[in-house]
C-alpha atoms as a PDB file:
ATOM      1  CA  UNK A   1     -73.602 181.889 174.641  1.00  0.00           C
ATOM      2  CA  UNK A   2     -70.124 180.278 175.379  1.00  0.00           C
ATOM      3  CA  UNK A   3     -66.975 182.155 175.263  1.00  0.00           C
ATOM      4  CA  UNK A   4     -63.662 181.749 172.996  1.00  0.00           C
ATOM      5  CA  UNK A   5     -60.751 183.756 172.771  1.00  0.00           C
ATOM      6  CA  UNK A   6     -59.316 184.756 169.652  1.00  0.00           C
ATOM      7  CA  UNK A   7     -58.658 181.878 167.762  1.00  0.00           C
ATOM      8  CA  UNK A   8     -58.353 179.302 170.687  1.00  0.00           C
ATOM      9  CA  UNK A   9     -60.834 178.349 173.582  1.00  0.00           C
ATOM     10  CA  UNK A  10     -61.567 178.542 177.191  1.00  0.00           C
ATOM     11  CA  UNK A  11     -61.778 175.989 179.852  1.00  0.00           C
ATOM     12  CA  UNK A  12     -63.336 176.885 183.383  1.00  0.00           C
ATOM     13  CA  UNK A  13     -61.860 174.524 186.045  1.00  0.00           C
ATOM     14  CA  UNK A  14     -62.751 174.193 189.626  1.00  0.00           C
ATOM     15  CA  UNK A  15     -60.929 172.941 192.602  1.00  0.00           C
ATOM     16  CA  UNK A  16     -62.236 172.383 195.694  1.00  0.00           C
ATOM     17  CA  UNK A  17     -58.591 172.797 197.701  1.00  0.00           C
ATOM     18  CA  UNK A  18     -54.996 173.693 196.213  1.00  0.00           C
ATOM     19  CA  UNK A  19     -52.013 175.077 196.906  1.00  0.00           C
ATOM     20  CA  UNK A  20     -49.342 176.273 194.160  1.00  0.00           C
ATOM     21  CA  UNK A  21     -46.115 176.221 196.665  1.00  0.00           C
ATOM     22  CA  UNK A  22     -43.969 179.112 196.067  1.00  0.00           C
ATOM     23  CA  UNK A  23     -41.079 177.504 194.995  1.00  0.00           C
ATOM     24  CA  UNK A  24     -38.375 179.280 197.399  1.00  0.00           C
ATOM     25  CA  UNK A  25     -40.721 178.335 200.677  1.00  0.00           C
ATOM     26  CA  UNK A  26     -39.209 175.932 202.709  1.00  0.00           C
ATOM     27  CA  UNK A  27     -40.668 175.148 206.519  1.00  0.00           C
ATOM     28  CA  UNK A  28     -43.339 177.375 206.009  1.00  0.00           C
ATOM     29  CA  UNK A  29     -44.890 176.580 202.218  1.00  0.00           C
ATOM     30  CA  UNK A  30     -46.725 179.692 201.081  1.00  0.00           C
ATOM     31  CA  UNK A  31     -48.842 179.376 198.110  1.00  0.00           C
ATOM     32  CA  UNK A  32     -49.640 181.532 195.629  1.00  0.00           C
ATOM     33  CA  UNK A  33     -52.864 183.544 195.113  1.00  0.00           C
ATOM     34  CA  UNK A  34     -53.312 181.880 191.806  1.00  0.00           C
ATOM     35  CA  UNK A  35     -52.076 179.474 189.405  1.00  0.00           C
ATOM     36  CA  UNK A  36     -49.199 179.733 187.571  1.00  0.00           C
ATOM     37  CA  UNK A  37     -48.934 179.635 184.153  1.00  0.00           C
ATOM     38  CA  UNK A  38     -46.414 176.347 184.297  1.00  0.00           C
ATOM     39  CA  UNK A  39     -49.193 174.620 186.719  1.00  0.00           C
ATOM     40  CA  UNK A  40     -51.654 175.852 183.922  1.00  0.00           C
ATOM     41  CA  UNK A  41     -49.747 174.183 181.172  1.00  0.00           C
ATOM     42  CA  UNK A  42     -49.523 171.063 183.499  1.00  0.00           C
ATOM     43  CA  UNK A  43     -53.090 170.979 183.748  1.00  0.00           C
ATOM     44  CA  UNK A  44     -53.599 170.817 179.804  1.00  0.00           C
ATOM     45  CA  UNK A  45     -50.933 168.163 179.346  1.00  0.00           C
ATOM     46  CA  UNK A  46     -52.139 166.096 181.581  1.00  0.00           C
ATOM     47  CA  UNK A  47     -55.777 166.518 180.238  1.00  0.00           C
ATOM     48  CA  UNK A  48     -54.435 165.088 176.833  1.00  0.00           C
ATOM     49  CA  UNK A  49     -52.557 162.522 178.287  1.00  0.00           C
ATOM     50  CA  UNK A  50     -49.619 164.403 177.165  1.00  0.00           C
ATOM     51  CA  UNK A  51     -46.083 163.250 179.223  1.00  0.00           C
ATOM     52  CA  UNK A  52     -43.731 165.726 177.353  1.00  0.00           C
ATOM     53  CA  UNK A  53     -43.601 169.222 178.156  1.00  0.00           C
ATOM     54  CA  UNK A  54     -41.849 169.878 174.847  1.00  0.00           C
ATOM     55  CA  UNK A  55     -44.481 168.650 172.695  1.00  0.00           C
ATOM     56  CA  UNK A  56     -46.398 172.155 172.679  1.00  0.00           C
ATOM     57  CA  UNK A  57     -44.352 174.907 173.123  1.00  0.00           C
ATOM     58  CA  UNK A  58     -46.799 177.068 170.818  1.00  0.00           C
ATOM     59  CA  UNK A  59     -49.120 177.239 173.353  1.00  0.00           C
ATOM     60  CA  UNK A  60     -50.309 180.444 174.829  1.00  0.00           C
ATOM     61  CA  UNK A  61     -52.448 180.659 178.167  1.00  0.00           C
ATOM     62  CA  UNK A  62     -54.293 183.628 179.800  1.00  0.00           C
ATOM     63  CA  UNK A  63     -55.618 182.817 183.108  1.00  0.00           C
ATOM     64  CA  UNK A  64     -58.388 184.680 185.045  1.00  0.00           C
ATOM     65  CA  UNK A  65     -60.302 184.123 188.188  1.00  0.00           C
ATOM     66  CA  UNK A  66     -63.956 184.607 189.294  1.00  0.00           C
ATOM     67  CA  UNK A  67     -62.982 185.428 193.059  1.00  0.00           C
ATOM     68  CA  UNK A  68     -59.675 185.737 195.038  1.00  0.00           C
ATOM     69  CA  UNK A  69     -59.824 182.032 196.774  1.00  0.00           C
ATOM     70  CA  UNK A  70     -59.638 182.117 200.484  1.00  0.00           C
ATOM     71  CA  UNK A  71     -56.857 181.330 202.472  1.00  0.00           C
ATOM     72  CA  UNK A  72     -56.355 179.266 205.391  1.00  0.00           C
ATOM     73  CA  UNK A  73     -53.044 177.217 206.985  1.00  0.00           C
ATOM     74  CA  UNK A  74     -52.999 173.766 207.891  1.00  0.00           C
ATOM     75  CA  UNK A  75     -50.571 171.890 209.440  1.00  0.00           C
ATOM     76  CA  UNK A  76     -49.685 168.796 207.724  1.00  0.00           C
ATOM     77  CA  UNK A  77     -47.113 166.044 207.373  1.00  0.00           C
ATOM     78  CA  UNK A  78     -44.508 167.051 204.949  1.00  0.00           C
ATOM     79  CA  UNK A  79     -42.458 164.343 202.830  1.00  0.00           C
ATOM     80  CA  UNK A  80     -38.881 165.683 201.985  1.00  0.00           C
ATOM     81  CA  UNK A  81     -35.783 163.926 200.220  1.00  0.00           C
ATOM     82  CA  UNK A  82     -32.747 165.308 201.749  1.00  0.00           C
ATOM     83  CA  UNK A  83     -29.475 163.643 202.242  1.00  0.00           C
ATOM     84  CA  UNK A  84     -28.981 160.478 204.253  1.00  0.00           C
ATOM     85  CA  UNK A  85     -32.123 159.337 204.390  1.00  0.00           C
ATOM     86  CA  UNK A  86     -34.927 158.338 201.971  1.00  0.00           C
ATOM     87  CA  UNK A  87     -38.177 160.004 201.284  1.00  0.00           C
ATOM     88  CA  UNK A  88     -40.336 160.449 204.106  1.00  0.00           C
ATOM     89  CA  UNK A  89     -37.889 158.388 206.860  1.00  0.00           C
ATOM     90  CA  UNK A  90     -36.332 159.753 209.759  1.00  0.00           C
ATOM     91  CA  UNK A  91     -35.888 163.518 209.751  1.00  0.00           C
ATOM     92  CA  UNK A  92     -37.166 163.750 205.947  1.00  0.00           C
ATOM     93  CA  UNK A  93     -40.841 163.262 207.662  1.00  0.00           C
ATOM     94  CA  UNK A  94     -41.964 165.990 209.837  1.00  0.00           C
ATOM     95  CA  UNK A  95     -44.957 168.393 209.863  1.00  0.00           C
ATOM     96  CA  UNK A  96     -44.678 172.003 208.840  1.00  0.00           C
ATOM     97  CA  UNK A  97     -47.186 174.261 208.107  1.00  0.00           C
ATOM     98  CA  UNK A  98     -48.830 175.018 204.740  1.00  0.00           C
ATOM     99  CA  UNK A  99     -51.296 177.308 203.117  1.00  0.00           C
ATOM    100  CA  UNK A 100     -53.983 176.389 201.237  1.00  0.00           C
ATOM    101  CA  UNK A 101     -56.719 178.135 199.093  1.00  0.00           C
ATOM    102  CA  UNK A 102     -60.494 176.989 199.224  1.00  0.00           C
ATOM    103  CA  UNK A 103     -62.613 177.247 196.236  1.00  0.00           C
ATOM    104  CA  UNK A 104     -60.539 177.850 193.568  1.00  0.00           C
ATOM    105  CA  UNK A 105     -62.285 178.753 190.388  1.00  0.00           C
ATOM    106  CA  UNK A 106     -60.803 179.942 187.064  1.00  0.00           C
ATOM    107  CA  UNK A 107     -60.514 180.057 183.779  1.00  0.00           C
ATOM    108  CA  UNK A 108     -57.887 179.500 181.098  1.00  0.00           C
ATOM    109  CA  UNK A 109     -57.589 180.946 177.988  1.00  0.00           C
ATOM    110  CA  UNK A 110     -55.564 178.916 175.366  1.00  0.00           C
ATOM    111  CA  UNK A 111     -54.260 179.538 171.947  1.00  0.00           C
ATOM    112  CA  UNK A 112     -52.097 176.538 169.802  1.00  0.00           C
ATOM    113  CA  UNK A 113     -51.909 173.052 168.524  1.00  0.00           C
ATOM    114  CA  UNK A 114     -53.299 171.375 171.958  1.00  0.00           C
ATOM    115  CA  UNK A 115     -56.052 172.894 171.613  1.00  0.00           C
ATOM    116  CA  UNK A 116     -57.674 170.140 168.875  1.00  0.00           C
ATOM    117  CA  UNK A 117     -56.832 167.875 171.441  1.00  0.00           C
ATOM    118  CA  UNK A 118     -58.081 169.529 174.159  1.00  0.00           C
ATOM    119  CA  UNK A 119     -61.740 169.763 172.190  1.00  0.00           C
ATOM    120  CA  UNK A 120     -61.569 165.992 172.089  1.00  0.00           C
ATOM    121  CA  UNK A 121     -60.520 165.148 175.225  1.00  0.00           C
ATOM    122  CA  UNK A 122     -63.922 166.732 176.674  1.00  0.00           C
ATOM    123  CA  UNK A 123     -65.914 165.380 173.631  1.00  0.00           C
ATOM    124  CA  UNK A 124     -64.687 162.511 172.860  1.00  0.00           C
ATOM    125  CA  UNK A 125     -62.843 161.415 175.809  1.00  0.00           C
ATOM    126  CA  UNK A 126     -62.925 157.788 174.656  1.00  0.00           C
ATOM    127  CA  UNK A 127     -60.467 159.058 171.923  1.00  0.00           C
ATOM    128  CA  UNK A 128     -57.904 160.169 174.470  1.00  0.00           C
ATOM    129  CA  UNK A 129     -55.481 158.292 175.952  1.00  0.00           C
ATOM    130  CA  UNK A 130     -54.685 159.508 179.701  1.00  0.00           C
ATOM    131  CA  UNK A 131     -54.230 158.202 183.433  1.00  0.00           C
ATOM    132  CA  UNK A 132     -54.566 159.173 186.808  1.00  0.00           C
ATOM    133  CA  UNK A 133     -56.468 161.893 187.760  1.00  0.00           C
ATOM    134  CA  UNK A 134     -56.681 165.478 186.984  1.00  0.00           C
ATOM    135  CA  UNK A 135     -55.068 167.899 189.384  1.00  0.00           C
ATOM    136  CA  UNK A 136     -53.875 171.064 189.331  1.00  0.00           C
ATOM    137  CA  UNK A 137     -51.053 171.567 191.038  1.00  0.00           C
ATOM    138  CA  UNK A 138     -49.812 169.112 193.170  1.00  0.00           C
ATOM    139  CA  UNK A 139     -51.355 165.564 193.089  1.00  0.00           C
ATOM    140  CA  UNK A 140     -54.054 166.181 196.011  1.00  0.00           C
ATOM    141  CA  UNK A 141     -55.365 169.354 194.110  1.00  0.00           C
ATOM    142  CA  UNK A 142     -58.121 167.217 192.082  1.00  0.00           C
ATOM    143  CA  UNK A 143     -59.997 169.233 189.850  1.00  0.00           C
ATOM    144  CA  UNK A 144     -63.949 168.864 190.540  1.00  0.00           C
ATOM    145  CA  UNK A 145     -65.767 170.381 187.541  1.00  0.00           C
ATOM    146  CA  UNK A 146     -64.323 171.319 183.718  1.00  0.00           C
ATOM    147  CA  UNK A 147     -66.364 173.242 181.161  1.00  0.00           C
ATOM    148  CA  UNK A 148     -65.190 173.981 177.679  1.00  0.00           C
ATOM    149  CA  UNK A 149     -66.027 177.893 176.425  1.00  0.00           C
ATOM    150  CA  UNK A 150     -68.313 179.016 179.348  1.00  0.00           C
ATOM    151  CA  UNK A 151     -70.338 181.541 179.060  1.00  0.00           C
ATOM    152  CA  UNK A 152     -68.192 184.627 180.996  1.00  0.00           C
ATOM    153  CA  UNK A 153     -69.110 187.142 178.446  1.00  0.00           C
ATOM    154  CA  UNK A 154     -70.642 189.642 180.915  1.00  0.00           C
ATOM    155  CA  UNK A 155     -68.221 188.706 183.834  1.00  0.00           C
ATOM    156  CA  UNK A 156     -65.687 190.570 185.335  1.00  0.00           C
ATOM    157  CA  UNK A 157     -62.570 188.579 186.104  1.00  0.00           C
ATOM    158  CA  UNK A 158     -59.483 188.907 188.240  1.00  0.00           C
ATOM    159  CA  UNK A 159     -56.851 188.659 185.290  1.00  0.00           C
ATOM    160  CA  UNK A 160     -53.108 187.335 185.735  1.00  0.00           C
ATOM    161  CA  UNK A 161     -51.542 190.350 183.954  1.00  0.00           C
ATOM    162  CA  UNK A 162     -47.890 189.957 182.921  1.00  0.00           C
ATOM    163  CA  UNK A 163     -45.487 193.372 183.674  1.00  0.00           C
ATOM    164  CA  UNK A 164     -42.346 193.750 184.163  1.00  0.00           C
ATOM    165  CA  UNK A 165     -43.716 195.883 187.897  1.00  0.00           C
ATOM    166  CA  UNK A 166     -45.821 192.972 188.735  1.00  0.00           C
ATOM    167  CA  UNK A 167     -45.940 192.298 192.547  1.00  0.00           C
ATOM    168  CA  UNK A 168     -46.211 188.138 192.278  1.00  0.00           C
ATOM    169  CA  UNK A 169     -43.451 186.193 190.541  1.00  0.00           C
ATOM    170  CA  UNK A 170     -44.731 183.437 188.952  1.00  0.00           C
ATOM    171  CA  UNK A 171     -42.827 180.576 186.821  1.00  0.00           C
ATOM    172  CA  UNK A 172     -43.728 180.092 182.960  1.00  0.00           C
ATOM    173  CA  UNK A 173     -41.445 177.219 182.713  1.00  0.00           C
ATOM    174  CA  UNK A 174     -40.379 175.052 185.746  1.00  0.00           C
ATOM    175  CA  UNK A 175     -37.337 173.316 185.212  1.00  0.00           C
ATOM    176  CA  UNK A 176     -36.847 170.368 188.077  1.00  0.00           C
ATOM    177  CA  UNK A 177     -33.958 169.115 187.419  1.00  0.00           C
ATOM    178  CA  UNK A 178     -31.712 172.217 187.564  1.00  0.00           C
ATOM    179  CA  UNK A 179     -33.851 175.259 188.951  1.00  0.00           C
ATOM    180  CA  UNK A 180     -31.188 177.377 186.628  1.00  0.00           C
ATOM    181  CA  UNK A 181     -33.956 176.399 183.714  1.00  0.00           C
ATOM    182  CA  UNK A 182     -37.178 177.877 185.367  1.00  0.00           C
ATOM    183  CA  UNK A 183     -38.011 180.915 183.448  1.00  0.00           C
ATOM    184  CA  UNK A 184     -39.765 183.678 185.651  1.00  0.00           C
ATOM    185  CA  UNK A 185     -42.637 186.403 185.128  1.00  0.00           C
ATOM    186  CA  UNK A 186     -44.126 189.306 187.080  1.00  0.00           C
ATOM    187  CA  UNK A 187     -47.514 189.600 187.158  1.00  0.00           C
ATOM    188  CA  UNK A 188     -50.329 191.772 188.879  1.00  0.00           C
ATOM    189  CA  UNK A 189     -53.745 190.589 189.488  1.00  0.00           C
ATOM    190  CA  UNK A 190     -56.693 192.830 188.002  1.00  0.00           C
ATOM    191  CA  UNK A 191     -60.258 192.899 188.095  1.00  0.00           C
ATOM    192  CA  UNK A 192     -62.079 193.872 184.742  1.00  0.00           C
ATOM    193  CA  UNK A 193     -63.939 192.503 182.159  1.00  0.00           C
ATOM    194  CA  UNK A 194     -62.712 190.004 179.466  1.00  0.00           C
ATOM    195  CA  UNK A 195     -62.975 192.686 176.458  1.00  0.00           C
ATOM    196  CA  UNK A 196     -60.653 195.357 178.154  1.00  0.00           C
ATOM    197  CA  UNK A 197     -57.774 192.481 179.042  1.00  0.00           C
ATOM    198  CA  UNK A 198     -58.302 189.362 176.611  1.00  0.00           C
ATOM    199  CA  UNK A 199     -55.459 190.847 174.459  1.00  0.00           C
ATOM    200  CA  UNK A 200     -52.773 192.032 176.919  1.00  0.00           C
ATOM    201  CA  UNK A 201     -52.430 189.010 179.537  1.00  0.00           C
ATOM    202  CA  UNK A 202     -51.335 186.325 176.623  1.00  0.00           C
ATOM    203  CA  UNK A 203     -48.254 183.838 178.015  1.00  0.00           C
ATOM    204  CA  UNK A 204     -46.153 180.989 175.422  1.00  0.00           C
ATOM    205  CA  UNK A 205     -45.451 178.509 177.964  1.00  0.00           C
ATOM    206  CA  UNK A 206     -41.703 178.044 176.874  1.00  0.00           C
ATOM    207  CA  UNK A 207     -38.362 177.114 178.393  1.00  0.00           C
ATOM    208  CA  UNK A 208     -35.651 179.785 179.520  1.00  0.00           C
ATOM    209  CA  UNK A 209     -33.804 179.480 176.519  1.00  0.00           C
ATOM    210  CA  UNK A 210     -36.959 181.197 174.308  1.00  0.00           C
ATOM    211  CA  UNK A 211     -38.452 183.960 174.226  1.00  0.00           C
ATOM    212  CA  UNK A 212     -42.542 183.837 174.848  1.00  0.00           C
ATOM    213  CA  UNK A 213     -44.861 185.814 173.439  1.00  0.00           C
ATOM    214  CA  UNK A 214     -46.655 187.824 175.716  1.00  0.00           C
ATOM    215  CA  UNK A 215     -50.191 189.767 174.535  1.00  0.00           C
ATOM    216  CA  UNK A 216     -50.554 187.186 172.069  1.00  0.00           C
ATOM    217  CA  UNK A 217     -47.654 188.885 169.550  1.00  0.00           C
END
């Protein structure tokens, strides 16, 4: 039997290796222990071949995971774009370390208008035009398998739960440009079955000058 949420659907994606960079690491690039909801929304856009952000700002995401990932630090050559020099010359190419998580497996809950285009894009894919490949997260985190409402009915899943106490800041909206535009959330993680949490971890993916709707109110 597969799973939807109330009025929306649910995509299970895995990842082999990813890293969602905390976005005030610097030499040392942390990630965090799951996706945010901005890399979520990324995800979708790019699985509709979408290239504005703006284009769905009724969408509302819940994300859980089956496990907490493992992780591991690598060190790794580490492009920058500082002053005086371009990309990846001189001093702008150096090797830092960086975490990384291993077997990343979750599932996102979605409510809104991409979601009729997210039902095509994995039935009808010759209906969608897209490019490059899917990742989530940075460009190297390539998603490996995608399934459209799996069956998680008697699974218990570690949910992304927005509070205001929440021990991991996460971005809903990342702004690049001016980082005076990302719009923040606390979250905990929690383990528990989809019934008991389905209606209080809801997230609108929205910029910092709207409100979202959180619980799915």
């Amino acid at each position: 039997m597969s799973t939807k949420c109330d009025n929306g659907i649910s995509l299970r994606v895995t990842v082999p290796i990813a890293t969602y960079r905390k976005p005030h690491a610097r030499e040392y690039r942390e990630t965090e222990i799951a996706p945010p909801p901005s890399t979520a929304y990324g995800l979708l856009l790019s699985l509709i071949g979408e290239t504005s952000r703006y284009k769905y700002l009724d969408t509302q995401i819940a994300i859980a995971m089956f496990d907490i990932p493992i992780k591991s630090t690598m060190l790794r050559t580490i492009h920058r774009s500082e002053k005086g020099n371009p990309r990846g010359v001189g001093k702008n190419k150096r090797p830092d370390f960086q975490e990384i998580l291993s077997d990343v497996d979750v599932v996102f809950f979605v409510k809104g208008k991409i979601t009729e285009l997210i039902k095509v894009a994995l039935t009808e894919p010759e209906k969608i035009n897209r490019f490059g490949v899917l990742s989530l997260g940075e460009s190297d985190n390539m998603v490996n398998d995608l399934w459209l409402n799996p069956d998680i009915s008697d699974k218990e899943l570690y949910w992304l739960v927005p509070t205001d106490e929440g021990r991991y800041p996460m971005t809903i909206w990342s702004d690049w440009q001016n980082n005076a535009g990302t719009k923040w959330g606390q979250f905990d993680i929690v383990k528990t079955s989809k019934d008991n949490y389905k209606d209080n971890c809801w997230i609108e993916v929205c910029p910092k000058n709207c409100e979202p709707v959180v619980n799915g109110k």
